[in-house]
N, C-alpha and C. Protein backbone atom coordinates (compact mmCIF):
# COMPACT_ATOMS: atom_id res chain seq x y z
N UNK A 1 87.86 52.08 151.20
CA UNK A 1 89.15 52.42 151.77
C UNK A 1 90.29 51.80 150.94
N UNK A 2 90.10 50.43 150.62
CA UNK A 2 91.05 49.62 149.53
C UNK A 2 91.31 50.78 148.36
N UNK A 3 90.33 50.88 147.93
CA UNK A 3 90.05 51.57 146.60
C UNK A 3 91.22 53.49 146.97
N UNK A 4 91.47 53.86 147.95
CA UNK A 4 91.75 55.19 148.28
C UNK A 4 93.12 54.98 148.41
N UNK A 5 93.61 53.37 149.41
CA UNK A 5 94.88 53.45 149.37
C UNK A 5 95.68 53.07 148.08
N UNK A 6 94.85 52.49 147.39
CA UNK A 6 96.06 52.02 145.64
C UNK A 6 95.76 53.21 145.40
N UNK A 7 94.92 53.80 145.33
CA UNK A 7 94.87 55.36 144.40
C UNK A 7 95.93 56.16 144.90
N UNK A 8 96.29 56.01 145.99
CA UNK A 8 97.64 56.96 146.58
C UNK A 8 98.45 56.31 146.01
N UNK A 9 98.68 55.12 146.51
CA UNK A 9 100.17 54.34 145.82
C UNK A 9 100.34 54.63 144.27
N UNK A 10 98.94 54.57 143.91
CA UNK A 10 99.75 54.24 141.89
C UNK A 10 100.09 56.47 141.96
N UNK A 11 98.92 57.24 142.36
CA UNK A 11 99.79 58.23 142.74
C UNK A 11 101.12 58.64 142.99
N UNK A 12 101.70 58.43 143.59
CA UNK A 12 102.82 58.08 143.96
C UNK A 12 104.13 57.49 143.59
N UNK A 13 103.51 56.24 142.73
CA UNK A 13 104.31 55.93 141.84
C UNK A 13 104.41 56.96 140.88
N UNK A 14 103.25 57.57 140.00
CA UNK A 14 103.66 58.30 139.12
C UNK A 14 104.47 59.45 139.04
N UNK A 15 104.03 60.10 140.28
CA UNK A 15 105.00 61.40 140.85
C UNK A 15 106.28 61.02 140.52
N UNK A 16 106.62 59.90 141.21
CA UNK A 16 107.82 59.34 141.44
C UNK A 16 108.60 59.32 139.79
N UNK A 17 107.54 58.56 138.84
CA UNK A 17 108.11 58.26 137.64
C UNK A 17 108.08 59.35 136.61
N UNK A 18 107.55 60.79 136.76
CA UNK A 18 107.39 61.47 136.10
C UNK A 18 108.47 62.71 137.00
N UNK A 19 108.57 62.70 137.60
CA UNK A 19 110.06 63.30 138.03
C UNK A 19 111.18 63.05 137.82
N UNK A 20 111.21 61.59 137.79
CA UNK A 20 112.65 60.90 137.57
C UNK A 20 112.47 61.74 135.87
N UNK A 21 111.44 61.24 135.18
CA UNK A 21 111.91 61.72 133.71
C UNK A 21 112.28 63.17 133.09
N UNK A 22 111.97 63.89 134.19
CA UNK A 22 111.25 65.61 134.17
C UNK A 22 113.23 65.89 134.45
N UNK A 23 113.93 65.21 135.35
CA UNK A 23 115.02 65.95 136.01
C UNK A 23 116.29 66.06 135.14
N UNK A 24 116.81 66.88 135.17
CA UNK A 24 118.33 66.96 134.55
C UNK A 24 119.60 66.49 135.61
N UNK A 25 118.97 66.32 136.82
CA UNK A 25 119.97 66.00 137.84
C UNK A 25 120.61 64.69 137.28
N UNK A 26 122.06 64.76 136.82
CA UNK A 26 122.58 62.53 136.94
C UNK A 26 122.64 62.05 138.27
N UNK A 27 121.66 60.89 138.07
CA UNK A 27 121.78 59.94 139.28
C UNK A 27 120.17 59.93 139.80
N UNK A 28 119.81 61.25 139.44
CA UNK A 28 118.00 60.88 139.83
C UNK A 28 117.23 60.32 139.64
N UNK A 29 116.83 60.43 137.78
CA UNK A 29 115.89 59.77 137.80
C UNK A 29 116.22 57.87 137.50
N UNK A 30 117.16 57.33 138.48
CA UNK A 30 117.57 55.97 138.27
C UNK A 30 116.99 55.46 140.02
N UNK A 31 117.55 56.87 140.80
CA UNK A 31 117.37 56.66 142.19
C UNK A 31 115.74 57.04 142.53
N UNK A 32 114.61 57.42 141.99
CA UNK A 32 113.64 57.25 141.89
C UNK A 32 112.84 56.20 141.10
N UNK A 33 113.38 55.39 140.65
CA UNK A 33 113.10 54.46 139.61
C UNK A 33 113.53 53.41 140.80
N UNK A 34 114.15 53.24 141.46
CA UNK A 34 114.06 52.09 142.47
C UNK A 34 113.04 52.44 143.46
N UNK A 35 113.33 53.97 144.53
CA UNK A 35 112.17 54.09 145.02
C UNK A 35 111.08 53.66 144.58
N UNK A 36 110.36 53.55 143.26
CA UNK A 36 109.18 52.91 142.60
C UNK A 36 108.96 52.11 142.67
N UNK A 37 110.31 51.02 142.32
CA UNK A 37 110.03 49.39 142.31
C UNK A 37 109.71 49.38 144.01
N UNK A 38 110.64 49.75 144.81
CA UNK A 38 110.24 49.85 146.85
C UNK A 38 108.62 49.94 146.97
N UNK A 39 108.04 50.90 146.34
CA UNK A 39 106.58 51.60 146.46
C UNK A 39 105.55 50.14 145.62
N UNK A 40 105.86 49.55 144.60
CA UNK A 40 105.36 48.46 144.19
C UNK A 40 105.49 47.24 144.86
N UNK A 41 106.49 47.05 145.39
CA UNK A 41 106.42 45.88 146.39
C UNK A 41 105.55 45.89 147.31
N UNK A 42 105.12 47.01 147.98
CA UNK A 42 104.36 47.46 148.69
C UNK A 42 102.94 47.07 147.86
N UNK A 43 103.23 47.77 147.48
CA UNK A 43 101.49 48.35 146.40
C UNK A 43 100.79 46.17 146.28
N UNK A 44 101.88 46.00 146.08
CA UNK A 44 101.54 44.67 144.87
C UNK A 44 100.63 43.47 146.48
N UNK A 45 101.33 43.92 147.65
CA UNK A 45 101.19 43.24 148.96
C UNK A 45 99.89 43.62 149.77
N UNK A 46 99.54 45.24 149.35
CA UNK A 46 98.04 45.40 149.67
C UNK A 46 97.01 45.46 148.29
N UNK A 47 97.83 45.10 147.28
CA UNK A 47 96.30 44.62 146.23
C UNK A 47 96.58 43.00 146.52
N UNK A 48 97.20 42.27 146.75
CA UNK A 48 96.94 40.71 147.07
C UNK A 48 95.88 40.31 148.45
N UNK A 49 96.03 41.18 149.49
CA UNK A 49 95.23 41.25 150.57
C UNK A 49 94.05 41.84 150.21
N UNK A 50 93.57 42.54 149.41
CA UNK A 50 91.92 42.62 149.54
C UNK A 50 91.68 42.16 148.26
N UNK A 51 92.08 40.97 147.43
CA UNK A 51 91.83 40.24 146.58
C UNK A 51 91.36 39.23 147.00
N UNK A 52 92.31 38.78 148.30
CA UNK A 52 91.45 37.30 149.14
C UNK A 52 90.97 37.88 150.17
N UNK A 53 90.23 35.96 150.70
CA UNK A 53 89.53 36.07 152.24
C UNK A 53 90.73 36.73 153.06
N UNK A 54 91.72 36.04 152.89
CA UNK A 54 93.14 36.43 154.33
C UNK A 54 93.46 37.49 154.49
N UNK A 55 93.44 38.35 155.33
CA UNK A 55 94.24 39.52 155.10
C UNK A 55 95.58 39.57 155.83
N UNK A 56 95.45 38.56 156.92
CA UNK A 56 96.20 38.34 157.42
C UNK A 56 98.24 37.71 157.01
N UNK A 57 97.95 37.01 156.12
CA UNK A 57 98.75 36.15 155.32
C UNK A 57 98.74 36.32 153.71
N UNK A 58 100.11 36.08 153.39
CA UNK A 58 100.00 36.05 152.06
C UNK A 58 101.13 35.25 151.25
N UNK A 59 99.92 34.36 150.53
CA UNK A 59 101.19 33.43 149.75
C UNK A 59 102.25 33.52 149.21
N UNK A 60 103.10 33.71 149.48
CA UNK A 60 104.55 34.14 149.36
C UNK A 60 104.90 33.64 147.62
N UNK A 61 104.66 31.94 147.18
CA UNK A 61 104.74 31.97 146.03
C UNK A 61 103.86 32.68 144.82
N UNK A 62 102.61 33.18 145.23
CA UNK A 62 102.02 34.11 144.31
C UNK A 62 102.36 35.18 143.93
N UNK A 63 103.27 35.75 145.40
CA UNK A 63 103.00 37.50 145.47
C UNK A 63 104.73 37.60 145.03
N UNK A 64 105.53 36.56 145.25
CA UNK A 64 107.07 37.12 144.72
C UNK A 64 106.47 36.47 143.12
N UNK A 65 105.56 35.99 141.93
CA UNK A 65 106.13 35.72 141.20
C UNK A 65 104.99 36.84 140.66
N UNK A 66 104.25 37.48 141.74
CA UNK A 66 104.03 38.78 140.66
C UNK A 66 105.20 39.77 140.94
N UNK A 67 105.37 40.02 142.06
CA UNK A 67 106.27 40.75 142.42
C UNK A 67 107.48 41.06 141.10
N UNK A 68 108.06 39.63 140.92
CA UNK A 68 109.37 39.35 140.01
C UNK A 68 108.86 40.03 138.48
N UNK A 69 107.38 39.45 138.39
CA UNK A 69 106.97 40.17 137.18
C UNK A 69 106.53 41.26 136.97
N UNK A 70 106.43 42.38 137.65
CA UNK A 70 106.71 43.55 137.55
C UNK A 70 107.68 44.35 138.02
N UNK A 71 108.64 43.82 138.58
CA UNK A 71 109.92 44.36 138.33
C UNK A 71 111.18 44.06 137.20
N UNK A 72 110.50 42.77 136.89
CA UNK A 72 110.93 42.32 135.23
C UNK A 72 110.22 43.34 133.78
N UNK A 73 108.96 43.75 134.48
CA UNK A 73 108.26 44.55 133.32
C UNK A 73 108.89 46.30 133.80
N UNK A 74 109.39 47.16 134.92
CA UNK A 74 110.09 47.95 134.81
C UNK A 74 111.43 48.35 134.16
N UNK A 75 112.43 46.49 134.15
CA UNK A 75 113.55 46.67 133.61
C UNK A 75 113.51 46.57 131.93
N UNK A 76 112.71 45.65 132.10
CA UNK A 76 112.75 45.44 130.15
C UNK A 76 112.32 43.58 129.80
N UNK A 77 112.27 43.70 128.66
CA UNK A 77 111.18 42.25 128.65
C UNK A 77 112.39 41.71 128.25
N UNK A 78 113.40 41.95 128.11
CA UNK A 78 114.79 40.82 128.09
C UNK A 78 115.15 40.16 128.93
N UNK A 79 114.77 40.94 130.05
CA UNK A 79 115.30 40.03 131.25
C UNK A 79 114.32 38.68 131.26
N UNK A 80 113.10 38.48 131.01
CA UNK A 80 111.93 37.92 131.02
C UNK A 80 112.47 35.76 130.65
N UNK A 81 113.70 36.16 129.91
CA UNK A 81 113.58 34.72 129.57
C UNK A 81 115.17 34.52 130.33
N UNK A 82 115.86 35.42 131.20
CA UNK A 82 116.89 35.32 131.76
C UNK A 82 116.47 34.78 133.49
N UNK A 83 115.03 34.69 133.57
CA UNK A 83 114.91 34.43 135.00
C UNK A 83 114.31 32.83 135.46
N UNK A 84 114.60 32.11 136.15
CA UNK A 84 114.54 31.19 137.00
C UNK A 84 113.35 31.19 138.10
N UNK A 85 112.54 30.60 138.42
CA UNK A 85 111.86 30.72 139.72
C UNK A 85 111.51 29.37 140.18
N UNK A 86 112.07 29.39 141.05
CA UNK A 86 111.57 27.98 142.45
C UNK A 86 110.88 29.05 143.78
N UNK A 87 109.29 28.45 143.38
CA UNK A 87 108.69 29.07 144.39
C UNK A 87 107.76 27.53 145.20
N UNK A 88 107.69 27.65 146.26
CA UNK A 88 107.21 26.66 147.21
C UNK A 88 106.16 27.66 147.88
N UNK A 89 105.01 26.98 147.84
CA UNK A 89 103.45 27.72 148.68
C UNK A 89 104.06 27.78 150.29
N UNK A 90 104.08 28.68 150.12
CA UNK A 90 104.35 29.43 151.73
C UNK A 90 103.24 30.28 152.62
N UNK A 91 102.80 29.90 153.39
CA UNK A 91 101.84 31.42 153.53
C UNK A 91 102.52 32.33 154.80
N UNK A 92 102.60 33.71 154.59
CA UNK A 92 103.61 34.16 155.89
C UNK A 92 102.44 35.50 156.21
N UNK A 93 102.74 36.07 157.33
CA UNK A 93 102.43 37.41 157.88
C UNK A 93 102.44 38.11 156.94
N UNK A 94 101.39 39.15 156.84
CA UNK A 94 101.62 40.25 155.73
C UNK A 94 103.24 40.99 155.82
N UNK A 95 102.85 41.37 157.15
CA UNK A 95 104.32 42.09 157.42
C UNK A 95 106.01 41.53 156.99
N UNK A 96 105.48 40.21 157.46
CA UNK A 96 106.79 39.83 156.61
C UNK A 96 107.22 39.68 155.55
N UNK A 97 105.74 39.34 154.91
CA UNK A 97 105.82 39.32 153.38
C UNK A 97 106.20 40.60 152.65
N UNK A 98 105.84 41.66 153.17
CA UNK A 98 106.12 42.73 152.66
C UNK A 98 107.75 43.13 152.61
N UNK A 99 108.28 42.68 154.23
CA UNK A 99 109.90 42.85 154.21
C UNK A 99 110.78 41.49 153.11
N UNK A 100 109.98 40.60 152.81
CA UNK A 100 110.73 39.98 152.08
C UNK A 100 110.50 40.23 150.75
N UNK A 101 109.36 40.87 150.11
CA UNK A 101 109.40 41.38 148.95
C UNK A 101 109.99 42.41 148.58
N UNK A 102 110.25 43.18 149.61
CA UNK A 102 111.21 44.54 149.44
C UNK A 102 112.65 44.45 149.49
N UNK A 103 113.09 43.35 150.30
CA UNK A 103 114.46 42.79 150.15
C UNK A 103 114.54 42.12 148.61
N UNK A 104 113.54 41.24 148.53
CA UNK A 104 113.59 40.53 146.82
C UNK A 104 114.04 41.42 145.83
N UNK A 105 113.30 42.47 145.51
CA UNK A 105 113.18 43.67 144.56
C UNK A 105 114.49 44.45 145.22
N UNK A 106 115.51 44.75 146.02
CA UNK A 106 116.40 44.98 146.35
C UNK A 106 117.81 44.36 145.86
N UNK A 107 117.26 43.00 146.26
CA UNK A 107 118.41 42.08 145.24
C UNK A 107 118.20 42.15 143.57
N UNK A 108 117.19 42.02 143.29
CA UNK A 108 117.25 41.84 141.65
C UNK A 108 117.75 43.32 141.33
N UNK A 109 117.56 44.58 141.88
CA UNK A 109 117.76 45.80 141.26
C UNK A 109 119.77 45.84 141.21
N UNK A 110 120.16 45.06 142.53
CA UNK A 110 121.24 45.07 142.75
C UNK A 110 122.09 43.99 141.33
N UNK A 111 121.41 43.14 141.24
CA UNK A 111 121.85 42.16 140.09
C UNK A 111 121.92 42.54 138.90
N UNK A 112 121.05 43.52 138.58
CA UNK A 112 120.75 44.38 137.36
C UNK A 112 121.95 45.29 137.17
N UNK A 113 122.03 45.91 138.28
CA UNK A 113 123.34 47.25 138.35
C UNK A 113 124.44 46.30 138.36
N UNK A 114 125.02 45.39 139.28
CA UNK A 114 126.68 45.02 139.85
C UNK A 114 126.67 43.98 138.93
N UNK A 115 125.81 42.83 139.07
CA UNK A 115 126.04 41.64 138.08
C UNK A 115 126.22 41.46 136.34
N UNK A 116 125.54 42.31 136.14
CA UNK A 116 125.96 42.45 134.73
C UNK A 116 125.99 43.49 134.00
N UNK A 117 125.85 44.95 134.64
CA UNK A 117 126.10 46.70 134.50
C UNK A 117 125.22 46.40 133.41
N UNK A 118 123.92 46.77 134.32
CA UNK A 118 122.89 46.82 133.19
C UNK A 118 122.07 45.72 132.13
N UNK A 119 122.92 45.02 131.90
CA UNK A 119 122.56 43.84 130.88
C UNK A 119 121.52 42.64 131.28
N UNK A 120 120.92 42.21 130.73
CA UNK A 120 120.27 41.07 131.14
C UNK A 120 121.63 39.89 131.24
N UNK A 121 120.83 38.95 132.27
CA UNK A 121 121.62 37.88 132.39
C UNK A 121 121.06 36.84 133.73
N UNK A 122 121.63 35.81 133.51
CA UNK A 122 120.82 34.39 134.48
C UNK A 122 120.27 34.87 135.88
N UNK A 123 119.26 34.49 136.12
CA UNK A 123 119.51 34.84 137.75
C UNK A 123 117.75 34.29 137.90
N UNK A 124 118.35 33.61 139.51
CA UNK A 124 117.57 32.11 140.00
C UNK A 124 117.16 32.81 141.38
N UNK A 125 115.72 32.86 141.13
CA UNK A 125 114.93 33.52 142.47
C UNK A 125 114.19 32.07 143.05
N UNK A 126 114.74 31.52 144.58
CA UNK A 126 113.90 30.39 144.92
C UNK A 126 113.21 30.92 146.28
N UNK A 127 112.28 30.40 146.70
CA UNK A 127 111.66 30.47 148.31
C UNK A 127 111.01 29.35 148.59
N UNK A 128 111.93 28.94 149.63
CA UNK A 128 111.29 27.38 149.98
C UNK A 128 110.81 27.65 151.66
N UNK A 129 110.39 26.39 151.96
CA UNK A 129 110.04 26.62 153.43
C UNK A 129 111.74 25.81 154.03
N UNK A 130 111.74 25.45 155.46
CA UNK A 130 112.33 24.99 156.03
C UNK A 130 112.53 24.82 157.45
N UNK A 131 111.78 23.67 157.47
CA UNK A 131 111.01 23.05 159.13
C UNK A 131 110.54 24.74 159.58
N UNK A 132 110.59 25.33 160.26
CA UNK A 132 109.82 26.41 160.84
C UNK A 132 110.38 27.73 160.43
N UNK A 133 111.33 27.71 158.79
CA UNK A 133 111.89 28.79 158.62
C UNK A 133 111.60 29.46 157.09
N UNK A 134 111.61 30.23 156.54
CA UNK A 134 111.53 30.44 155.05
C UNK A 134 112.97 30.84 154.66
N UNK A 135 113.25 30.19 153.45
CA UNK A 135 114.72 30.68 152.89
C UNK A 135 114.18 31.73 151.27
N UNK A 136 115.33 32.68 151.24
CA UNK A 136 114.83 33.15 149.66
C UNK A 136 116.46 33.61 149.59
N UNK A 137 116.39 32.91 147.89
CA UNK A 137 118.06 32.82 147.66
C UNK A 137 117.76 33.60 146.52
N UNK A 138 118.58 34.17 145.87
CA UNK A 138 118.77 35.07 144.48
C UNK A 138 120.20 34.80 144.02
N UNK A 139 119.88 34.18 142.96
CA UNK A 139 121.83 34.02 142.79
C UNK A 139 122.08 34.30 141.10
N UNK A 140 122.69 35.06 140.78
CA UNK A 140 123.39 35.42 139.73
C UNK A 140 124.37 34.75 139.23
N UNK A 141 124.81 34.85 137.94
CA UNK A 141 126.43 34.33 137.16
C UNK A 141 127.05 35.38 136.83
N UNK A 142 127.02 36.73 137.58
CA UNK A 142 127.17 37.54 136.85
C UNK A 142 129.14 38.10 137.13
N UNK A 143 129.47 39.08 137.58
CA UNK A 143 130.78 39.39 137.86
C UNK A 143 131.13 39.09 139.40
N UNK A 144 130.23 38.80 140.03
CA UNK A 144 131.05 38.60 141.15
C UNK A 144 130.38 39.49 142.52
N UNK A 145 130.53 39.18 143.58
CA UNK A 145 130.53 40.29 144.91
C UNK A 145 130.92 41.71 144.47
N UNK A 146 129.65 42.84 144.61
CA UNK A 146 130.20 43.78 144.52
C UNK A 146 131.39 44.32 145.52
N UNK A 147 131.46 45.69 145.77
CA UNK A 147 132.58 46.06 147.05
C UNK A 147 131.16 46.14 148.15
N UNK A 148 131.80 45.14 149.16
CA UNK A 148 130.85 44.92 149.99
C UNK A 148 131.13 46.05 151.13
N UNK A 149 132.16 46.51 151.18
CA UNK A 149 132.44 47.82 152.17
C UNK A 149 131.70 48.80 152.09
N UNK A 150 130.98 49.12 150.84
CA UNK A 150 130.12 49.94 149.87
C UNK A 150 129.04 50.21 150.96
N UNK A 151 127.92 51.00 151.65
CA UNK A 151 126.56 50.40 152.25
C UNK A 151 125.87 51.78 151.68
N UNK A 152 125.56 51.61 151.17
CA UNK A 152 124.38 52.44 150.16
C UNK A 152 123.43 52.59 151.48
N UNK A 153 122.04 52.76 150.77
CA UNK A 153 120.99 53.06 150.69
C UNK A 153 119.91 51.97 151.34
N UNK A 154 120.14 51.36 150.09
CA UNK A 154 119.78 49.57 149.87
C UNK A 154 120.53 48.66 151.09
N UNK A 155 121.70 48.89 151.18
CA UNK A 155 122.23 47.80 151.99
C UNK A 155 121.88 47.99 153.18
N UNK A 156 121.43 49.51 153.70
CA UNK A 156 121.10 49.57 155.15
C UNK A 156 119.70 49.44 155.08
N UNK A 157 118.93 49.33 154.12
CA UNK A 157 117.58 49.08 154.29
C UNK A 157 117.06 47.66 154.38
N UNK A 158 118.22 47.08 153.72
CA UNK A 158 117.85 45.46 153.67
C UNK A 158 118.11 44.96 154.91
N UNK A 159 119.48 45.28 155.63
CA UNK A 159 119.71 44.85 156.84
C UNK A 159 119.14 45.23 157.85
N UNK A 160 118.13 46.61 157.84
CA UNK A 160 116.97 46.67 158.70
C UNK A 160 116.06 45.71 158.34
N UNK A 161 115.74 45.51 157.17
CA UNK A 161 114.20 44.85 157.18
C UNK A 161 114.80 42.94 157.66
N UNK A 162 115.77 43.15 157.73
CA UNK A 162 116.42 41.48 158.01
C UNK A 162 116.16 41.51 159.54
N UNK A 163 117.01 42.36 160.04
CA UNK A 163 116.79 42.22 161.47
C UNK A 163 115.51 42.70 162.37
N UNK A 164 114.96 43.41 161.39
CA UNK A 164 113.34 43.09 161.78
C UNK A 164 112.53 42.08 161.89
N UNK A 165 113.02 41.25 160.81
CA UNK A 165 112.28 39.86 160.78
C UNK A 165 112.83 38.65 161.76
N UNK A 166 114.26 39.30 162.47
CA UNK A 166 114.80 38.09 162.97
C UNK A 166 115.56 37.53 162.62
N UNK A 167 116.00 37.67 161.15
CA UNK A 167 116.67 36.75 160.13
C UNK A 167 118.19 36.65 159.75
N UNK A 168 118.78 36.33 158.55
CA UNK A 168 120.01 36.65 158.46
C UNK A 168 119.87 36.38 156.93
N UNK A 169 121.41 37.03 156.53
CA UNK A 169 121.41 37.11 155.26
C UNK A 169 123.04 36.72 154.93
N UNK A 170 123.06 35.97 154.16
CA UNK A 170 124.81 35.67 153.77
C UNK A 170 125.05 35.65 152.09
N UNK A 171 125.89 36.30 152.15
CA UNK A 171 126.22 36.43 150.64
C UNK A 171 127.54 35.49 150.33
N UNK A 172 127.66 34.84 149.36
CA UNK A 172 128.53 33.82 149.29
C UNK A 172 128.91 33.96 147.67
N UNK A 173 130.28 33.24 147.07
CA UNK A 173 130.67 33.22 145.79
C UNK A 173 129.78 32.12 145.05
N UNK A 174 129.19 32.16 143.83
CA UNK A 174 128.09 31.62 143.52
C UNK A 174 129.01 30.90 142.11
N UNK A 175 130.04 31.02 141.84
CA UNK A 175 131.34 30.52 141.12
C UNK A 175 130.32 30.36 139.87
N UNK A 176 130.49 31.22 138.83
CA UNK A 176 130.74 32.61 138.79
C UNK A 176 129.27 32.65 139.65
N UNK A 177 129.41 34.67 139.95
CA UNK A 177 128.40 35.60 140.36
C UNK A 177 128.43 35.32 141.89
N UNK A 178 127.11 35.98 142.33
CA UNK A 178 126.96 35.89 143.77
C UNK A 178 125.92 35.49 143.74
N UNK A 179 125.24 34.70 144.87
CA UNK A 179 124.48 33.85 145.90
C UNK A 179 124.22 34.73 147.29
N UNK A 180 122.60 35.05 146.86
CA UNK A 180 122.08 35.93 148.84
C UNK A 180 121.11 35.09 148.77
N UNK A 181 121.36 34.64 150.39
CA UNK A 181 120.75 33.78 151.32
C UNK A 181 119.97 34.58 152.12
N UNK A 182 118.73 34.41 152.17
CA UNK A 182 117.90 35.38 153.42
C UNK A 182 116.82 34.06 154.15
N UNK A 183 117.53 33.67 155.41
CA UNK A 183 117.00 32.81 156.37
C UNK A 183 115.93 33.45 157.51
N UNK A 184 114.88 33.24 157.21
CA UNK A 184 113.88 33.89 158.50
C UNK A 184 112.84 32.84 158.96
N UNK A 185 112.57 33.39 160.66
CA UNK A 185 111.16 32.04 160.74
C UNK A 185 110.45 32.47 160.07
N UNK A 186 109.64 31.20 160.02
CA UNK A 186 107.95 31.80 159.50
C UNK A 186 107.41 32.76 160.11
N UNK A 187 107.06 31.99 161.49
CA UNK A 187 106.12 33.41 162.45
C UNK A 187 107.48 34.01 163.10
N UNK A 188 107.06 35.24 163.36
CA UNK A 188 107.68 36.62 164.57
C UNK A 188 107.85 35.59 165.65
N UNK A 189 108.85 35.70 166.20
CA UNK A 189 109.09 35.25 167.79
C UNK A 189 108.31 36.34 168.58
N UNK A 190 107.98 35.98 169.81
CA UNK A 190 107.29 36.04 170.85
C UNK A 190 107.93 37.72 171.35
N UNK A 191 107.24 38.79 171.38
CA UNK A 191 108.12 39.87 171.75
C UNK A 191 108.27 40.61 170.27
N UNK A 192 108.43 39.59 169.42
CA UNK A 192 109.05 40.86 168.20
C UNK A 192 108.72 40.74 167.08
């Protein structure tokens, strides 16, 4: 069954990546090229679960610093010596792990586009614990807060998968660039 569901996903991905290249539409094949990285966050969260005993849990510092490294290997191997990581052994719910890897890969795609239009440049991915909470910060030097009035795609997907988890998210001036804060418990409260 393991073996049927990556075969859909990397499926899937490819559809995904061989359309984006196939289209003459502007704006597509960039907006399928994130859908991909979305579909890999995923992908990367059920090949870590039938790799171990747990299926239940998943180490949060393993799976964001593969995570980071294949969404570093979609953008380009420049970014590769532009990135930072403070990761702390966490172990969380699959489910959550999955909403926080999809928010992760949300922010870096966002840092890529607003922070430096395209270019490589600094940017500090940490996840620590905190007494009964996990924090994951992403902070750039790059230009600054995009227009936050803006709510894409991305922004309403992140703020679902936030308030799914319970959590919150604050974006702050990172003097230069921006600083996102994503505060969640460890476990689901009781009910949700």
């Amino acid at each position: 069954m393991n073996h049927r569901v990556q075969n859909s996903l990397q499926l899937v991905s490819s559809f995904l990546a061989l359309q984006g290249r196939s289209s003459n539409q502007p704006g597509l094949a960039p907006a399928l090229e994130e859908a991909r990285r979305r579909l890999t966050a995923v992908a990367l969260v059920h090949r870590r679960l039938y790799r171990s005993d747990q299926v239940e849990t998943v180490d949060v510092s393993r799976y964001v610093d593969e995570l980071v490294a294949d969404v570093v290997s979609s953008l380009g191997e420049n970014w590769r010596d532009k990135l930072t990581l403070d990761l702390a052994p966490i172990l969380l719910a699959t489910d959550r792990a999955i909403s926080l890897g999809l928010v992760l890969t949300e922010l870096m795609i966002n840092a890529t586009k607003y922070a430096y239009g395209g270019e490589a440049g600094p940017l500090l991915v940490t996840v620590m614990e905190d007494r009964a909470s996990f924090r994951l910060v992403v902070a750039d030097k790059g230009v600054g807060a995009p227009d936050l009035t803006r709510r894409g795609f991305g922004s309403r997907m992140m703020d679902a998968l936030v308030k799914q988890i319970g959590g919150e998210m604050i974006r702050e001036d990172n003097r230069p660039g921006l600083k996102v804060t994503l505060t969640a418990p460890l476990v689901a409260p009781k009910g949700g």
